[in-house]
C-alpha atoms as a PDB file:
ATOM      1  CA  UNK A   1     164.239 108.514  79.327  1.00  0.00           C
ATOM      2  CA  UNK A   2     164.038 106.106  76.276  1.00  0.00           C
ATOM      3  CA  UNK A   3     165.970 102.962  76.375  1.00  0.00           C
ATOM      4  CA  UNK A   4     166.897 101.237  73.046  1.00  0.00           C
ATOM      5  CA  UNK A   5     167.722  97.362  72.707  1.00  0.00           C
ATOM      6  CA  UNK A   6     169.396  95.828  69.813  1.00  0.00           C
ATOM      7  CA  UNK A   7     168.004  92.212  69.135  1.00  0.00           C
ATOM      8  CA  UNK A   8     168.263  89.470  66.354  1.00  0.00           C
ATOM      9  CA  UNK A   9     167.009  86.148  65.551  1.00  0.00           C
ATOM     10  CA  UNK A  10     168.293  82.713  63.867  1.00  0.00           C
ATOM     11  CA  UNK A  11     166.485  79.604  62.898  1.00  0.00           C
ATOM     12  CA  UNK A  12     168.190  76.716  60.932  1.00  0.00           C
ATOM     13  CA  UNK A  13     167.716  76.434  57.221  1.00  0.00           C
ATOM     14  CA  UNK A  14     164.334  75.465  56.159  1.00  0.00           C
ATOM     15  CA  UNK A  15     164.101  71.845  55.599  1.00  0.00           C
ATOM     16  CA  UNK A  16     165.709  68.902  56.543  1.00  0.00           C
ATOM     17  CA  UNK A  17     167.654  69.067  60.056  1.00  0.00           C
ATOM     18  CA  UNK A  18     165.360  72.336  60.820  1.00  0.00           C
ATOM     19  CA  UNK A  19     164.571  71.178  63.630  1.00  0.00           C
ATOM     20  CA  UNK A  20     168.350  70.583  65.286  1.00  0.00           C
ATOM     21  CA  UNK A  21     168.531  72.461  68.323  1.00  0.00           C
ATOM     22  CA  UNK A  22     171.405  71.926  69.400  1.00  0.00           C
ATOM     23  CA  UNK A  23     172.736  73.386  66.035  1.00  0.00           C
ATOM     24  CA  UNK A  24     170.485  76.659  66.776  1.00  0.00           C
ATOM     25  CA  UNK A  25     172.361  76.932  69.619  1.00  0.00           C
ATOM     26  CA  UNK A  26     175.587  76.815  68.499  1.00  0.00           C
ATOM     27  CA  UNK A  27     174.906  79.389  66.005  1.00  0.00           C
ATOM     28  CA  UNK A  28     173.282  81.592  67.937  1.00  0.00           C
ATOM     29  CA  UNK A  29     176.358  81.232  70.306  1.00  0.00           C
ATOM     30  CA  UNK A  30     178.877  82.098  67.768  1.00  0.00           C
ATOM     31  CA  UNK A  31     176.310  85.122  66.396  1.00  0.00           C
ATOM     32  CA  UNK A  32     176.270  86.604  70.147  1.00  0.00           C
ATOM     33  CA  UNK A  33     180.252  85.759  70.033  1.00  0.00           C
ATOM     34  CA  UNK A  34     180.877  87.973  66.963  1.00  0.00           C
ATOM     35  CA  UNK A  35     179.166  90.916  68.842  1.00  0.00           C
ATOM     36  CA  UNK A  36     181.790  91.623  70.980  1.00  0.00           C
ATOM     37  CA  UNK A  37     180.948  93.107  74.038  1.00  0.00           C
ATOM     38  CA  UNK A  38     177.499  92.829  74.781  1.00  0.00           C
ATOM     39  CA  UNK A  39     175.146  92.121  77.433  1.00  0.00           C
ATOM     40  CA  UNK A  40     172.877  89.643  76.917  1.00  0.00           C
ATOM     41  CA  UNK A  41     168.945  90.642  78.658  1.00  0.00           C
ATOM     42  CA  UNK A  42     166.545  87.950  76.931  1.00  0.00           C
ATOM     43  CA  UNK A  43     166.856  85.011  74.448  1.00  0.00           C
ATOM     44  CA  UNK A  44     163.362  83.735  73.552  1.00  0.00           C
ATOM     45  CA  UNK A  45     162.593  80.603  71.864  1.00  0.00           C
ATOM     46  CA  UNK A  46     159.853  80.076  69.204  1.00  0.00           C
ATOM     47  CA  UNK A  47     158.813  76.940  67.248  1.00  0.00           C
ATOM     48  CA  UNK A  48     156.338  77.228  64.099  1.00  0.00           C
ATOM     49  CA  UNK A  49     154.916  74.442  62.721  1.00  0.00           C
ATOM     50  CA  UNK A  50     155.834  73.425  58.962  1.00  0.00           C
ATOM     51  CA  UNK A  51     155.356  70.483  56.899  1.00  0.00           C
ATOM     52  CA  UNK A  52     158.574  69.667  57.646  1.00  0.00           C
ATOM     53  CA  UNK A  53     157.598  69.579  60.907  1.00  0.00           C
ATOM     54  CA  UNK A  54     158.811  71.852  63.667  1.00  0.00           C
ATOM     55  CA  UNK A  55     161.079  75.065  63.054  1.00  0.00           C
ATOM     56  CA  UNK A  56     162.338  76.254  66.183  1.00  0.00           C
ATOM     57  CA  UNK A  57     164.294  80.141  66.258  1.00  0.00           C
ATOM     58  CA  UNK A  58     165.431  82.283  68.911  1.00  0.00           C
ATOM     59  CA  UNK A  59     165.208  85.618  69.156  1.00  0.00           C
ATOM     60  CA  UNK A  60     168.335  87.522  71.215  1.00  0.00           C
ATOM     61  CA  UNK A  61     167.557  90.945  72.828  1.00  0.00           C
ATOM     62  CA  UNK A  62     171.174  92.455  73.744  1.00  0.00           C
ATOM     63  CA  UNK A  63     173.138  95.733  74.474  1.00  0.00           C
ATOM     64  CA  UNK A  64     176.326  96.891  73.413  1.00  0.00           C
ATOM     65  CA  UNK A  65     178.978  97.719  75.782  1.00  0.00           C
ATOM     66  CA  UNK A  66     179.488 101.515  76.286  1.00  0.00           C
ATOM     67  CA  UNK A  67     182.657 102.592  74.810  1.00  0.00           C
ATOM     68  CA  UNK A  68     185.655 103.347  77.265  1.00  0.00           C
ATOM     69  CA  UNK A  69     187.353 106.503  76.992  1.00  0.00           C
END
């Protein structure tokens, strides 16, 4: 049997403040909000290095809620 995940991932604007996060946070919050019902399974957290120094995003694996009948 095949399982299928839906997933997505956010970083800050490139640049100044890219670095904020407590700002990735909050908008991956209010991304995972907007979903509706879903069930969360992994959030991973990567940084690249930039000349504007580090770049943090987060990458959301998630599954949507089985529709009721």
């Amino acid at each position: 049997m095949a399982y299928t995940i839906n997933h997505f991932s956010q970083a800050n604007p490139a640049g100044p403040g890219q670095g904020d996060i407590p700002r990735l946070l909050r908008t991956v919050a209010a991304t995972i909000e907007s979903l509706g019902d879903v069930t969360v399974s992994d959030l991973i957290m990567h940084t690249e290095i930039t000349a504007d120094g580090p770049w943090p995003s987060i990458t959301v694996y998630y599954d949507q809620a089985a529709p009721t009948e």
